[in-house]
Protein backbone atom coordinates (compact mmCIF):
# COMPACT_ATOMS: atom_id res chain seq x y z
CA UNK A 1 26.41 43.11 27.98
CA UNK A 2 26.28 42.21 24.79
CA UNK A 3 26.89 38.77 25.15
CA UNK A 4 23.49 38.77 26.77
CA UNK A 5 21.81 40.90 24.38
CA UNK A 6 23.12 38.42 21.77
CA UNK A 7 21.93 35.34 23.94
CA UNK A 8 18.29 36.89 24.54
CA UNK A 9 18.28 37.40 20.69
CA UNK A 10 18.73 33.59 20.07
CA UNK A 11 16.51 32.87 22.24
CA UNK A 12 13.96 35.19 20.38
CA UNK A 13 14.19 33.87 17.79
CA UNK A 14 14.60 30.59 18.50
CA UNK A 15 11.28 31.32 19.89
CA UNK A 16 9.73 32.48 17.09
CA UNK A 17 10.96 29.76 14.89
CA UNK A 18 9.52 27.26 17.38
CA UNK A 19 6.27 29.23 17.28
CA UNK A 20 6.27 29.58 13.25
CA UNK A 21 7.38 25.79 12.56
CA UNK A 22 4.68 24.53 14.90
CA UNK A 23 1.72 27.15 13.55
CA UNK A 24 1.20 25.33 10.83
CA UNK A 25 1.30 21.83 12.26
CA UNK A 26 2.52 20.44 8.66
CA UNK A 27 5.37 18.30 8.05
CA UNK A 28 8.58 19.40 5.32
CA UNK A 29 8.77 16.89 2.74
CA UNK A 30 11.71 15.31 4.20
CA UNK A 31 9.88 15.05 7.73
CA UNK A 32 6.95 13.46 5.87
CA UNK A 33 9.06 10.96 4.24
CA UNK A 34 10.40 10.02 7.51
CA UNK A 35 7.15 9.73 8.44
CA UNK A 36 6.48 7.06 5.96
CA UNK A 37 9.77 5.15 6.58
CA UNK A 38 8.97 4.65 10.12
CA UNK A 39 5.30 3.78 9.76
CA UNK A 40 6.23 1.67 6.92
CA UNK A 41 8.89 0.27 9.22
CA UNK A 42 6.71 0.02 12.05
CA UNK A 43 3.97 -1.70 10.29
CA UNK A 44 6.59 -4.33 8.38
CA UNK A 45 5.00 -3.20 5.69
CA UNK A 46 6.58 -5.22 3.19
CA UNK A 47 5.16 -8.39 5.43
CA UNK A 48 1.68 -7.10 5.76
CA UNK A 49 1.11 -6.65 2.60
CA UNK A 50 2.21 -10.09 1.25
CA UNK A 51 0.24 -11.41 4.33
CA UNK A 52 -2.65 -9.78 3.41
CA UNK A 53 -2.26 -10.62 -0.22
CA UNK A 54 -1.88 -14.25 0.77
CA UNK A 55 -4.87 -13.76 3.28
CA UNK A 56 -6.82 -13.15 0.35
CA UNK A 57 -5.89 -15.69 -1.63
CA UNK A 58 -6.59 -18.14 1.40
CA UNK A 59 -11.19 -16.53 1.21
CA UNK A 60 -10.04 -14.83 3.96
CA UNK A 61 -11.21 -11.24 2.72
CA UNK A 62 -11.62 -9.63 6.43
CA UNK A 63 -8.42 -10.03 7.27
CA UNK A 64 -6.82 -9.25 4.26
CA UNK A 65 -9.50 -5.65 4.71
CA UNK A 66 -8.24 -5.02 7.72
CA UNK A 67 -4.53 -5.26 6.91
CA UNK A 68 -5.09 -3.07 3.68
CA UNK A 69 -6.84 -0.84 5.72
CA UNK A 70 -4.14 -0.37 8.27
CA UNK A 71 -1.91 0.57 5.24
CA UNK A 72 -4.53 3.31 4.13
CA UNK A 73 -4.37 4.98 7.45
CA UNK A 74 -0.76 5.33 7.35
CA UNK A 75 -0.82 7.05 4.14
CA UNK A 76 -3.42 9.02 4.86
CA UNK A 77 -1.76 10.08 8.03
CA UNK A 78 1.06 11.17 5.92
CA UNK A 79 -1.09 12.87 3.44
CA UNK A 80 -2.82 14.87 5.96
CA UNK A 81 0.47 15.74 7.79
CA UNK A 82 2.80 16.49 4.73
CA UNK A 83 3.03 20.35 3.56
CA UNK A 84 3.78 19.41 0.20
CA UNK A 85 0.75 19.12 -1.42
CA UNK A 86 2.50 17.04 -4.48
CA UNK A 87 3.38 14.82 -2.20
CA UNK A 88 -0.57 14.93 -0.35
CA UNK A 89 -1.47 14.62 -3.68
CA UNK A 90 0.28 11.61 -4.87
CA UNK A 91 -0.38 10.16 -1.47
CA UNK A 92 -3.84 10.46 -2.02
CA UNK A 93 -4.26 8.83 -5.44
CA UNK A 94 -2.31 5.97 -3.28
CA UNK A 95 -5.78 5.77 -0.68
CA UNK A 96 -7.94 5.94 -3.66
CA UNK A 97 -6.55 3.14 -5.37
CA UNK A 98 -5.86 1.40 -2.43
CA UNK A 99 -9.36 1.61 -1.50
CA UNK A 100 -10.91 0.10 -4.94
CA UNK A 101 -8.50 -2.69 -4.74
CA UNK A 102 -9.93 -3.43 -1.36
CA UNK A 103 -13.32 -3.47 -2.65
CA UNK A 104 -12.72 -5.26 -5.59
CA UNK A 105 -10.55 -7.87 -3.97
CA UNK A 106 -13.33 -8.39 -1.22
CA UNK A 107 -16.31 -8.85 -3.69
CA UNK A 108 -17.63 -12.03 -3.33
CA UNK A 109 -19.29 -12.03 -6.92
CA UNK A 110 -15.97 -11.57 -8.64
CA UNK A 111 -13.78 -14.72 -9.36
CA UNK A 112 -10.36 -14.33 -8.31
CA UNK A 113 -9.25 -13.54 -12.20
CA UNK A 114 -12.10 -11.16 -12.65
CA UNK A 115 -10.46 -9.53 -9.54
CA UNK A 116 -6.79 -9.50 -10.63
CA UNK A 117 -8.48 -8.14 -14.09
CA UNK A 118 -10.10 -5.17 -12.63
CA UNK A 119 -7.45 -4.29 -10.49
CA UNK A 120 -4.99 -4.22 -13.04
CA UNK A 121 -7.12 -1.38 -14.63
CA UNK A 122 -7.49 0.58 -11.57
CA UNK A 123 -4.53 2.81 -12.38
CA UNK A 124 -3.98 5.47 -15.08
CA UNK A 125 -1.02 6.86 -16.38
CA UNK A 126 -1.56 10.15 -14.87
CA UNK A 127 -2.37 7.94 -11.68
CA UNK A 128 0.88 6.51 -12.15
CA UNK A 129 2.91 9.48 -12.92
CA UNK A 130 1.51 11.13 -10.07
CA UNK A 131 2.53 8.43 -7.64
CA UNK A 132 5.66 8.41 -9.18
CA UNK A 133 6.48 11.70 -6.96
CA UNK A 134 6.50 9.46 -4.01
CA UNK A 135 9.30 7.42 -5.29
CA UNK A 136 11.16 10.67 -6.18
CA UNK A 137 10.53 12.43 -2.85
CA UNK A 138 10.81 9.30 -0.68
CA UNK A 139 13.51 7.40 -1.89
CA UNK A 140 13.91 5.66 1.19
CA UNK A 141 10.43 3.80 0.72
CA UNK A 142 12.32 1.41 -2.30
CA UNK A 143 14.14 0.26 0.24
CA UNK A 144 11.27 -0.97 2.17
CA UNK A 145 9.62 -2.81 -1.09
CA UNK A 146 7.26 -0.15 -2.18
């Protein structure tokens, strides 16, 4: 008898964990960084990013916005997903910069140095020691060239 008891018990509360985990539909920091690991993964990120670097340098500015842009998602699929909001935060400095380095890069009336130039100044020091969390929380994403 009380083997059942004990049994029905777990299973309560089993239950109830499920039902608690899932109310929030957030990720843990570690779940979001696994997150990121197998997008990055998924995405050779390392690759697309030096493909869409060279894209660029090739005039090619559509592809090399599309490629960027596939990167953006990712994060901000993360960022949207990830209960810790330093994390979402530092995330989220990532888009922003990510997205004014697309539009610079893509601008037509800037000569490649004017471009390099401007994107250079895109990022703070706060910027940066924000982002820095991602390094610290993630340390898997080194490994992947990021």
């Amino acid at each position: 008898m009380l083997k059942k008891i004990g049994v029905t018990t777990a299973v309560i509360a089993l239950g109830l964990s499920a039902l608690t985990g899932c109310s929030s539909g957030k990720l843990s920091t570690e779940e979001t960084c696994t997150l990121l690991t197998d997008k990055a993964k998924e995405l050779s990120l390392a690759e697309t990013t030096d493909s869409a670097v060279q894209d660029m340098l090739d005039g090619d500015g559509d592809s090399f916005k599309a490629k960027m842009a596939e990167v953006t998602a990712f994060l901000r699929e993360a960022s949207d997903k990830t209960e810790d909001e330093k994390l979402a935060e530092a995330l989220q400095v990532s888009i922003d910069q990510n997205n004014q380095m697309i539009e610079l890069m893509t601008d037509n009336d800037l000569t490649l140095m004017e471009k390099s130039s401007r994107v250079q100044g895109l990022s703070t020091a706060e910027d940066s020691k924000t982002m820095d969390y991602v390094s610290t929380a993630c340390s898997g994403l080194a490994e992947l060239g990021q």
